[in-house]
Protein backbone atom coordinates (compact mmCIF):
# COMPACT_ATOMS: atom_id res chain seq x y z
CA UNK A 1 31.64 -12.27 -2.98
CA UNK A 2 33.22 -9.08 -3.88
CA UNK A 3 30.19 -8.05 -6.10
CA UNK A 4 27.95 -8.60 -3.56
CA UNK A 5 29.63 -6.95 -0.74
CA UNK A 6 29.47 -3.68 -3.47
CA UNK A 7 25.97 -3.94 -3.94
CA UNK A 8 25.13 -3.93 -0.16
CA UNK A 9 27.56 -1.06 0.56
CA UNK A 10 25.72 0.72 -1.84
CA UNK A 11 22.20 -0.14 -0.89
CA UNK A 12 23.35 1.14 2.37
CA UNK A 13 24.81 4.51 1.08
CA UNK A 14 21.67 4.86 -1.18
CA UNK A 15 19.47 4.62 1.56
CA UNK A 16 20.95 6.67 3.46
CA UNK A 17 21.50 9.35 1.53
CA UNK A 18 17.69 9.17 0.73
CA UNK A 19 15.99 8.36 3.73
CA UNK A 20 17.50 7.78 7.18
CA UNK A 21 14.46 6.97 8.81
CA UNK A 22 13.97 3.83 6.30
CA UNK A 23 17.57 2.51 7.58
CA UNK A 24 15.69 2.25 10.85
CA UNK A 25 12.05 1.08 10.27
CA UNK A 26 10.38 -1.44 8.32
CA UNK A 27 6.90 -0.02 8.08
CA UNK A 28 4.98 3.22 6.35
CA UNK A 29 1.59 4.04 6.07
CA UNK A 30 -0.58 6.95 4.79
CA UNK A 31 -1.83 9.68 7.06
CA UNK A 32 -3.41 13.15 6.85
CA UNK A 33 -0.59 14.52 8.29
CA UNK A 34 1.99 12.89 6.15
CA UNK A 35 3.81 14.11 2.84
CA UNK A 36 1.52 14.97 0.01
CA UNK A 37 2.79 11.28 -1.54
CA UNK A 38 1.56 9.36 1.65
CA UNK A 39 -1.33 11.45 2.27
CA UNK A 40 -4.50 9.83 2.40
CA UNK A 41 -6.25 10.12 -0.43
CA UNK A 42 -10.64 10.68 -0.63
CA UNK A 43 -11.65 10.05 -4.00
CA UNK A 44 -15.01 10.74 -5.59
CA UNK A 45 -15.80 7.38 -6.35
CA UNK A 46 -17.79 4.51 -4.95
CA UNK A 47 -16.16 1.62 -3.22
CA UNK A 48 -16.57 -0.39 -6.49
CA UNK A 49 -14.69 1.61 -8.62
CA UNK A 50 -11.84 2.08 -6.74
CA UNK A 51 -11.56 -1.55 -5.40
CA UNK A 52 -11.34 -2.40 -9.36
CA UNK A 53 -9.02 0.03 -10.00
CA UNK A 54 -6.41 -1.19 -6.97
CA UNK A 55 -6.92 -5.10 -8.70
CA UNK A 56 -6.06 -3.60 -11.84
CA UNK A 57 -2.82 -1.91 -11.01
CA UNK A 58 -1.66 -5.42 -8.68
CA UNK A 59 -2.51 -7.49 -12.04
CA UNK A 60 -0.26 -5.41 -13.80
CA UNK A 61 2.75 -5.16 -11.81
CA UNK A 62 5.40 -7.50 -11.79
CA UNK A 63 6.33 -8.82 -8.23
CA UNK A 64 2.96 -7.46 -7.10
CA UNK A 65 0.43 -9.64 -6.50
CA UNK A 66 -3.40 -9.65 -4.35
CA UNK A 67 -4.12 -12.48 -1.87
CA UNK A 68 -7.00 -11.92 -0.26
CA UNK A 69 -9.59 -9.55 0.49
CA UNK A 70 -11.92 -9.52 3.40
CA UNK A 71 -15.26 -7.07 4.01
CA UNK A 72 -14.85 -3.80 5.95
CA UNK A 73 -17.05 -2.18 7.00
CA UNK A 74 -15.85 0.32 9.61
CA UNK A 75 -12.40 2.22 10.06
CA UNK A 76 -10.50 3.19 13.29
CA UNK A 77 -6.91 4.27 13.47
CA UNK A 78 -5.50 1.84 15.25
CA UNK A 79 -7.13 -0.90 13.08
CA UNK A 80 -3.92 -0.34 10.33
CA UNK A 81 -2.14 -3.69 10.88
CA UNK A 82 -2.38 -6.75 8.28
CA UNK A 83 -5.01 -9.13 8.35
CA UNK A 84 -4.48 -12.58 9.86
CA UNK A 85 -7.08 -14.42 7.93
CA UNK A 86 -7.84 -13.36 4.34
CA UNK A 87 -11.37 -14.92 2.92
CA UNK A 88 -10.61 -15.78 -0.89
CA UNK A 89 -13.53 -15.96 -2.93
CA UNK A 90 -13.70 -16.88 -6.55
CA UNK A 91 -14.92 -14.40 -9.09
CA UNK A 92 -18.25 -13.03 -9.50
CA UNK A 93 -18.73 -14.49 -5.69
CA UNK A 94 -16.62 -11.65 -3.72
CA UNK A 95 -19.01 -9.15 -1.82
CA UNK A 96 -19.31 -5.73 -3.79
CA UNK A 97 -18.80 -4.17 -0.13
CA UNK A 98 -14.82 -5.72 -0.04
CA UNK A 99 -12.93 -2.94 2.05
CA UNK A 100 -9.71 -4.56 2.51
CA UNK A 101 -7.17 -5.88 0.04
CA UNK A 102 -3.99 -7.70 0.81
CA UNK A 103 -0.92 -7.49 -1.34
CA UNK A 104 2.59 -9.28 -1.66
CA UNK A 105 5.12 -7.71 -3.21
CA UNK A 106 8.47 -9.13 -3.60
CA UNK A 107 11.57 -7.10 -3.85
CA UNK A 108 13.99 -7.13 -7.14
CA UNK A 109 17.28 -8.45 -5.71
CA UNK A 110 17.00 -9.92 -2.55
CA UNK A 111 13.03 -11.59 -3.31
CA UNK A 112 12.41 -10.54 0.61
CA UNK A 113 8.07 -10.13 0.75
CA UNK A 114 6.37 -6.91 1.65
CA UNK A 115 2.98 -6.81 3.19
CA UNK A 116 0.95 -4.26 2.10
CA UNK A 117 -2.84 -3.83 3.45
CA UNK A 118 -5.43 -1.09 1.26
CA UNK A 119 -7.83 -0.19 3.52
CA UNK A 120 -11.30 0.95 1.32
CA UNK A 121 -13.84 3.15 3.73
CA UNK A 122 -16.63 4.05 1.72
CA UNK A 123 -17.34 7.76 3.32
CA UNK A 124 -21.14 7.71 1.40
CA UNK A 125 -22.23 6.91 -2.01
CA UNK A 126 -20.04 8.21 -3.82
CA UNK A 127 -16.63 8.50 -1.94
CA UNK A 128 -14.01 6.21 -1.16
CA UNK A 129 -11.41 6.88 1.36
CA UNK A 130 -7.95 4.84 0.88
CA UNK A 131 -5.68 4.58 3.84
CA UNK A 132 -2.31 2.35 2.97
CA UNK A 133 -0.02 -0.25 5.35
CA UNK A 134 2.77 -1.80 4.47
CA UNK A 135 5.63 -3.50 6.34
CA UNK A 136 8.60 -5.91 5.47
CA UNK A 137 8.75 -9.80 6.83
CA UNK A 138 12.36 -9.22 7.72
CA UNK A 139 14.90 -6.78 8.48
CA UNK A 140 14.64 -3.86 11.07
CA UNK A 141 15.15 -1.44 8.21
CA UNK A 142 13.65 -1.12 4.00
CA UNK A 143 15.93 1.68 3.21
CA UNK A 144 12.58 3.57 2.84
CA UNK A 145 10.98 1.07 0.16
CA UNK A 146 7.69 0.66 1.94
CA UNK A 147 7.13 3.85 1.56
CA UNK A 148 7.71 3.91 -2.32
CA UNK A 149 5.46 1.08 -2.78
CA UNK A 150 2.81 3.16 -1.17
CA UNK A 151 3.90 6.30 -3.32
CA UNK A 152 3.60 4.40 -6.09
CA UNK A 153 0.24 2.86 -5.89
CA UNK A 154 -0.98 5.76 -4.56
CA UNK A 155 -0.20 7.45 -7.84
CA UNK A 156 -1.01 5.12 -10.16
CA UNK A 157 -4.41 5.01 -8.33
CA UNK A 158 -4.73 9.18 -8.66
CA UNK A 159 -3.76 8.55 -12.69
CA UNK A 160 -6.21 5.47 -12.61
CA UNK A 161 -9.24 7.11 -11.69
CA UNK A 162 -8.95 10.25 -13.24
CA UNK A 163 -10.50 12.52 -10.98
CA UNK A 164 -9.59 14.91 -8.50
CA UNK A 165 -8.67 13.84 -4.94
CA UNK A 166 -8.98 15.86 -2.04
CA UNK A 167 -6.06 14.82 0.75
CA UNK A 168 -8.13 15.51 4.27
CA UNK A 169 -5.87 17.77 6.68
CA UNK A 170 -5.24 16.65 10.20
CA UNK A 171 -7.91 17.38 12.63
């Protein structure tokens, strides 16, 4: 019992000392206005490409895992929330045009579930724009881990595709 009371005292001290605002809200998302990490990112690359490259960086994480994508085809602001109903459809079947992507990811040491939401908005041909939700199931505060998740995809995605990205300012 002692152990465990340690390792929540420190959570708590961690967290704090490295994000207050994550000992008081369970949700992050990208933004042009936000920190150069949770900015979000425009990358010259069709839909396709970057879709594959998001599937490829889930498959390889541990914890992480797709499930479900559904077709997008527009983008508004206030349309960053999960999606009730994921359609599931088996390879080779999925629309090319698949502009949302759903992912679980379970934490290390307590196994709570995060919900994270990709949002793909083909700007033309040849860009993709990737805006980035993510909330816990439980708990009013993440000690900022929602946003690290998106950090983290977010730059393995930058590494991924090789290519500069251009962060659009706020309007």
């Amino acid at each position: 019992m002692r152990k465990y009371r340690t390792v929540l005292i420190s959570l708590f001290l961690i967290g704090a000392a490295s994000s207050c605002s994550g000992l008081f809200t369970n949700v992050a998302e990208t933004s042009r206005a936000a920190p150069p990490e949770l900015r979000t990112r425009v990358y010259p690359r069709d839909i396709h490409t970057v879709r594959k490259a998001v599937r490829e960086i889930v498959s390889g994480w541990e914890r992480w895992k797709v499930v479900g994508e559904a077709a997008c085809c527009t983008y508004f602001e206030t349309d960053k929330e999960p999606i009730a109903k994921w359609e599931k459809w088996e390879e080779g079947v999925r629309p090319d045009d698949v502009g949302v992507i759903g992912i679980e990811i379970q934490t290390k040491m307590f196994k709570f579930t995060d919900d994270m939401t990709v949002f793909l908005i083909p700007t033309d041909t040849t860009e993709t724009t990737v805006d980035v939700h993510s909330a816990s199931r439980t708990g009013k505060g993440d000690f900022g881990v929602n946003a690290k998740n998106i950090a983290a995809l977010l730059k393995a995605l930058d590494e991924k595709i090789k290519a500069p990205v251009s962060w659009k300012e706020s309007q």
